[in-house]
Protein backbone atom coordinates (compact mmCIF):
# COMPACT_ATOMS: atom_id res chain seq x y z
CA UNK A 1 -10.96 -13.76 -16.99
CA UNK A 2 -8.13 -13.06 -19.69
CA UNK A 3 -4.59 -12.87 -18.07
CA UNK A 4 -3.23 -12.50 -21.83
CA UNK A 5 0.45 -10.66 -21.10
CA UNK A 6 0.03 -10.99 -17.34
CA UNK A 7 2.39 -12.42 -14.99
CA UNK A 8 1.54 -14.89 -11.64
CA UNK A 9 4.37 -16.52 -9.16
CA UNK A 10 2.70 -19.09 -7.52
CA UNK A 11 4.22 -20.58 -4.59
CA UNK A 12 3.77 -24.64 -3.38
CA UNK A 13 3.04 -24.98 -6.75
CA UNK A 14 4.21 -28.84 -6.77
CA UNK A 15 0.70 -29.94 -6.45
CA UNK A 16 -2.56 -29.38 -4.74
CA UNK A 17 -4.01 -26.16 -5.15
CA UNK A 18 -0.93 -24.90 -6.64
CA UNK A 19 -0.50 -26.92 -9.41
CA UNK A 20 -4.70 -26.40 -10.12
CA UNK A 21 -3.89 -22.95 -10.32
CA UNK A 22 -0.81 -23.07 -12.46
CA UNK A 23 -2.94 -24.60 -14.67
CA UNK A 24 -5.97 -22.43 -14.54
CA UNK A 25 -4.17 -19.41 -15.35
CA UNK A 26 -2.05 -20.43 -18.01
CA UNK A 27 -5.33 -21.66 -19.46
CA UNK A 28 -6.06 -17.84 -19.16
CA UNK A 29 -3.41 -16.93 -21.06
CA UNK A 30 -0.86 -15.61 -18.13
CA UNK A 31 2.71 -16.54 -17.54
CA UNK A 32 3.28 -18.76 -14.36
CA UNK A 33 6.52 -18.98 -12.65
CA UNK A 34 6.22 -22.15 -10.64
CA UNK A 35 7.93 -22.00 -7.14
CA UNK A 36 8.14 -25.10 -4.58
CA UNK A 37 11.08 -26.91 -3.03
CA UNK A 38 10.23 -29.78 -5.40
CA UNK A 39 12.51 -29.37 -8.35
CA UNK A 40 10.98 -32.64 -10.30
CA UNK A 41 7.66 -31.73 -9.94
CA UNK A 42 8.05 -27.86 -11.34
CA UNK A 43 9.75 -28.91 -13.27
CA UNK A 44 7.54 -31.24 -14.99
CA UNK A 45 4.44 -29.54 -14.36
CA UNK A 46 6.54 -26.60 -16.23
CA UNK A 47 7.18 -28.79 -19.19
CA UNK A 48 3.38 -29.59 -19.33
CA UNK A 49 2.37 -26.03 -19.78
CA UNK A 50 4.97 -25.31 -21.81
CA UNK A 51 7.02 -21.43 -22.70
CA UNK A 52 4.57 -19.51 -20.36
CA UNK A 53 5.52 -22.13 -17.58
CA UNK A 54 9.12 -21.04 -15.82
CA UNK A 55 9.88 -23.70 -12.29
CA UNK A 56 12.10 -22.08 -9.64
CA UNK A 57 12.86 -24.59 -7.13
CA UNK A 58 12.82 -22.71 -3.92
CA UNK A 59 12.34 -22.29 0.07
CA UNK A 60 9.91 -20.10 0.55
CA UNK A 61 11.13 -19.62 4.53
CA UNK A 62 14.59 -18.27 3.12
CA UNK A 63 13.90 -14.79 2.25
CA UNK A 64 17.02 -14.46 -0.14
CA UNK A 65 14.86 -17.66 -2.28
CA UNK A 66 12.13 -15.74 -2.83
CA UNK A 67 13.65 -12.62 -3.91
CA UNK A 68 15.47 -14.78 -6.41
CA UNK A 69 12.54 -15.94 -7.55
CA UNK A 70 11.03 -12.66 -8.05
CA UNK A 71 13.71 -11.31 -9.96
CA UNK A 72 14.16 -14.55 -11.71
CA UNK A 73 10.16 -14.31 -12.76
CA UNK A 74 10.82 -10.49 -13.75
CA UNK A 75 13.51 -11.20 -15.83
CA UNK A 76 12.26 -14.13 -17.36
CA UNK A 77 8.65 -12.41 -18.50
CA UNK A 78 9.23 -8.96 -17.74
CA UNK A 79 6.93 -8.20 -14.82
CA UNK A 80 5.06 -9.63 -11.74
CA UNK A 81 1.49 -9.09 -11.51
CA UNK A 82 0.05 -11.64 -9.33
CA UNK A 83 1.43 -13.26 -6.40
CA UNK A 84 -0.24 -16.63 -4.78
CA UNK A 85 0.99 -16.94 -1.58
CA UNK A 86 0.00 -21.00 -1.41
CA UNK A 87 2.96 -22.80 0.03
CA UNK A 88 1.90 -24.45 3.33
CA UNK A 89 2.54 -27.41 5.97
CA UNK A 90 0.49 -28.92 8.94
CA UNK A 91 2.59 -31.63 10.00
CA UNK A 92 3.72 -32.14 12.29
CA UNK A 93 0.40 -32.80 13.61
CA UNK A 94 0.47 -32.72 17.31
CA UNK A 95 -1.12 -31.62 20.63
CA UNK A 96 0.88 -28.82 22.12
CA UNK A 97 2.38 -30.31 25.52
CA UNK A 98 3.72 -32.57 23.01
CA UNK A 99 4.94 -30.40 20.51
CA UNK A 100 9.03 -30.41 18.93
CA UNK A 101 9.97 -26.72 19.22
CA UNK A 102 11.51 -26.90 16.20
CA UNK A 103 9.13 -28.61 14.22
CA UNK A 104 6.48 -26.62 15.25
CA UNK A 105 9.21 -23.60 14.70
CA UNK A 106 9.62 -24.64 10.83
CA UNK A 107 5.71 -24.55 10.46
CA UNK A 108 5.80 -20.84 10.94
CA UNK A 109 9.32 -20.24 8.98
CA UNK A 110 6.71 -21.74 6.21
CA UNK A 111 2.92 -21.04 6.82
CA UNK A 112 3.72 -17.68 7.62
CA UNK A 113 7.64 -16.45 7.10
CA UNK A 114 6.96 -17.73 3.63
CA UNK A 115 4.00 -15.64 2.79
CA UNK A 116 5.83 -12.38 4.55
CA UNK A 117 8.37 -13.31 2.20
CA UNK A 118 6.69 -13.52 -0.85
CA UNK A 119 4.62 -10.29 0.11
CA UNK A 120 8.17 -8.30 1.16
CA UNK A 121 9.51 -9.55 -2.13
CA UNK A 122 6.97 -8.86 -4.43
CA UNK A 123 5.55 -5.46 -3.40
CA UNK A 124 8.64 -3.46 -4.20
CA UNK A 125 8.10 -4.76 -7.98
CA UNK A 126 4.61 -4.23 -7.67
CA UNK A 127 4.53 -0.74 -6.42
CA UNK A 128 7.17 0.48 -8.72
CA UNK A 129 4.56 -0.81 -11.76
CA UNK A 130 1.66 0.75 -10.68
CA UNK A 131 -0.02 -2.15 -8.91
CA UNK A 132 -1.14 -6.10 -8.42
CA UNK A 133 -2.56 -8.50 -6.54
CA UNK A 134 -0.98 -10.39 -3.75
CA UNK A 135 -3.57 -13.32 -2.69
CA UNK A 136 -3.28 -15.09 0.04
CA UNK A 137 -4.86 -19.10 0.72
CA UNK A 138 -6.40 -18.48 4.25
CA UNK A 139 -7.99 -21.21 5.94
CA UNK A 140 -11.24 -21.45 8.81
CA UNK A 141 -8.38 -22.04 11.44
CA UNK A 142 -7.07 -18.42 11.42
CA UNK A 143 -10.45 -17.52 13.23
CA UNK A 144 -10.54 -20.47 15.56
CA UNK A 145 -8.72 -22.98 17.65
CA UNK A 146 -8.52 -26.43 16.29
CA UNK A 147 -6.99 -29.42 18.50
CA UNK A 148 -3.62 -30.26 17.82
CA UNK A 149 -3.35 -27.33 15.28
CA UNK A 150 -1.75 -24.83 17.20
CA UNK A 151 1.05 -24.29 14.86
CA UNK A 152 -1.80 -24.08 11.62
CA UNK A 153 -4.30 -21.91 13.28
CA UNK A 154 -1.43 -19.15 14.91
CA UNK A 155 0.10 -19.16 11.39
CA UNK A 156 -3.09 -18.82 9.50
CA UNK A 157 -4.33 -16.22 12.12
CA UNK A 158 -1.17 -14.07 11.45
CA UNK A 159 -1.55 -14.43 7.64
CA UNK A 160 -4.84 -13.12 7.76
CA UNK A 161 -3.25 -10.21 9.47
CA UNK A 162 -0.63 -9.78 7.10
CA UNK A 163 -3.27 -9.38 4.57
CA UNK A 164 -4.56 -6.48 6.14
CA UNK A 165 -1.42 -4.96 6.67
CA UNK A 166 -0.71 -4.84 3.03
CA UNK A 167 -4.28 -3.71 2.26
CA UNK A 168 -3.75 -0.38 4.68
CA UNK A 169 -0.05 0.65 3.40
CA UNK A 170 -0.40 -0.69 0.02
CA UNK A 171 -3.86 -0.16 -1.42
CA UNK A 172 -3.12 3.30 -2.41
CA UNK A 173 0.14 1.82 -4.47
CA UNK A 174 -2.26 -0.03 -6.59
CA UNK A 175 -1.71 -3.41 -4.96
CA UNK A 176 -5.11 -5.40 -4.49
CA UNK A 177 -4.31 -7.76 -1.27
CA UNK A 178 -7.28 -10.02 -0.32
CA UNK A 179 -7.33 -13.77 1.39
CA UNK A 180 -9.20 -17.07 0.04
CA UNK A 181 -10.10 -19.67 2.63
CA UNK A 182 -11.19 -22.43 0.75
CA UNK A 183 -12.15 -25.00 3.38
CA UNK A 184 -11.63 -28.41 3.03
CA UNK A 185 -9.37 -29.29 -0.21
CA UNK A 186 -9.37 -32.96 -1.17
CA UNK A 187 -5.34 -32.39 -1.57
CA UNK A 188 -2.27 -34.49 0.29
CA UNK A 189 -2.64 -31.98 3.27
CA UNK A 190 -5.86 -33.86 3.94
CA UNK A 191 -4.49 -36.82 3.49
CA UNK A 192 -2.18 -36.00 6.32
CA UNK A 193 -5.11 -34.60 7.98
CA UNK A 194 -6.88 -38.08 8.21
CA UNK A 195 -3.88 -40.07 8.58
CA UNK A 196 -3.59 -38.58 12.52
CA UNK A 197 -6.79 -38.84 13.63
CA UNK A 198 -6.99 -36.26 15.72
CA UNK A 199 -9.95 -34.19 16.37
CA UNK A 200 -13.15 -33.72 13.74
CA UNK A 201 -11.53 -32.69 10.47
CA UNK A 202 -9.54 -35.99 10.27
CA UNK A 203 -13.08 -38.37 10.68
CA UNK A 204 -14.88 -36.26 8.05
CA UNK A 205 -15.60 -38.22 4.43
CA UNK A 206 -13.16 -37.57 1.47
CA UNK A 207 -15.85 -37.04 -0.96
CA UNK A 208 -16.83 -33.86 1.49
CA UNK A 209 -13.89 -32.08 0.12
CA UNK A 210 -13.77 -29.96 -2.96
CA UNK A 211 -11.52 -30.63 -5.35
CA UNK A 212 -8.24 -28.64 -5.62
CA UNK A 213 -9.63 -26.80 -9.03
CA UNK A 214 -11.95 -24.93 -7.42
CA UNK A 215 -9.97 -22.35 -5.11
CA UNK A 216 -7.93 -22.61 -8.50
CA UNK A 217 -10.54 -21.01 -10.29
CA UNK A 218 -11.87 -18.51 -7.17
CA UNK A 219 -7.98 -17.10 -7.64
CA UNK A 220 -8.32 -16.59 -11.32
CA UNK A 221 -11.76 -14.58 -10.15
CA UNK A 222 -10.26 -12.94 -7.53
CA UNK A 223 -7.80 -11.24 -9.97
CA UNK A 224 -10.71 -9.22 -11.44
CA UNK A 225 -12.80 -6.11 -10.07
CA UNK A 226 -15.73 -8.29 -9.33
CA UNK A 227 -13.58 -9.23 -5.67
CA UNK A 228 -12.76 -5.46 -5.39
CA UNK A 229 -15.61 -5.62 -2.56
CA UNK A 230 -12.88 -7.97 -0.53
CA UNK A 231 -9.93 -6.17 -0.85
CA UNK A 232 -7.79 -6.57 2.68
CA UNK A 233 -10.31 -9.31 3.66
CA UNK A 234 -11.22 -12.81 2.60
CA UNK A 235 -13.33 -14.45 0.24
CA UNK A 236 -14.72 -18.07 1.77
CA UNK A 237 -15.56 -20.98 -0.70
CA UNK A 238 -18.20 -22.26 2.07
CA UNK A 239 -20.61 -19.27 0.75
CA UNK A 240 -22.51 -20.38 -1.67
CA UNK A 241 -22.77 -17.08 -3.04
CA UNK A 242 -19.06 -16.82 -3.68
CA UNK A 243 -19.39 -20.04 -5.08
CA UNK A 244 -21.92 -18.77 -7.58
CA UNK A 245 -20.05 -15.89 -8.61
CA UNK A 246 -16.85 -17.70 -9.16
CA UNK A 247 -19.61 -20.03 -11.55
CA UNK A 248 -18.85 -23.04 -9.32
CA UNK A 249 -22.45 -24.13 -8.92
């Protein structure tokens, strides 16, 4: 896939699946704007990449920071053409009789806030230029309860929603909306995962989780017409087909 000339804002793009996909599409040739709340990391990964790298430090649960960030990305390379919507928390992990309002309150202004953001931002730009893509890191817990996840699953579960939403007002604007649930990422969020113990993700093996390059490179294929078939739904990396198609296996 050659994003020569084409533009992606990538949000939690400090490290993880972020940072894997900053890489694997300026390795395709497309600009990245690089947008997390940790300025030293952006930064450096920015200064890694190089001129097609821009960091935006940024709160993706403040709506006014994102819209920044979109104009900042527009007038920095003179367009927005894909939007990752990747920023997201689980902690803290906890069972919901137990739960801090607000905590479990600033998992949503994230997990989900953040990706309305990022979608309410971008689509005006979008539209106006005749289309993009605005994809979306799902997860298995928007389509089922998971102990002590409440805050994860309800934000996921809305997300996927959101994705649909943009799909049915948007798809005739040009703008190609469509979810990736990757499962199980061996990232920090697993780390936190395993750290609390709690219920069967946290006791499964770390060398049962793919690494962070491979929903990296399942974005880069979703930006072509070959994921045209998912448009306003999502793509898992548990089917082996996918897996195929994106050439991981």
């Amino acid at each position: 896939m050659n994003m020569t000339g084409k533009t992606v804002m990538i949000t939690g793009a400090s490290r993880g699946i972020g940072a894997a996909a900053a890489r694997i599409f300026a390795d395709a040739g497309a600009n990245v704007a690089l947008v997390a709340r940790s300025q030293d990391a952006i930064a450096g990964l920015a200064q890694e990449i190089g001129d097609a790298a821009l960091a935006i430090p940024c709160d993706v649960s403040r709506y006014w920071e994102v819209e920044a960030a979109v104009n900042a990305t527009v007038k920095t390379f003179g367009g927005l053409d894909v939007l990752i919507n990747n920023a997201g928390v689980i902690e803290p992990i906890s069972h919901l009789s137990a739960a801090d309002p607000e905590a479990w309150g600033h998992v949503i202004d994230i997990n989900l806030k953040g990706v309305f953001n990022g979608m309410r931002a971008a689509l005006p730009v979008m539209e106006s230029a005749g289309g993009g893509s605005i994809l979306t890191i799902s997860s298995g817990a928007a389509h089922g309860p998971v102990e002590a996840w409440s805050h994860y699953c309800a934000s996921k579960a809305a997300v996927a929603m959101l994705t649909r939403c943009v799909d049915l007002e948007s798809a005739d604007k040009g703008i190609r909306a469509i979810g990736l649930s990757p499962g199980t990422v061996a990232t920090e969020m697993q780390r936190e995962i395993k750290a609390s113990g709690v219920n069967p993700v946290s006791q499964l093996d770390w060398d049962v989780h793919i690494p962070a390059d491979w929903p990296a490179r399942a974005l880069l294929w979703m930006c072509s017409a070959d994921a045209n078939d998912w448009l306003g739904r999502e793509i898992s990396l548990r089917d082996e087909d996918i897996r195929k198609q994106v050439g991981l296996i």
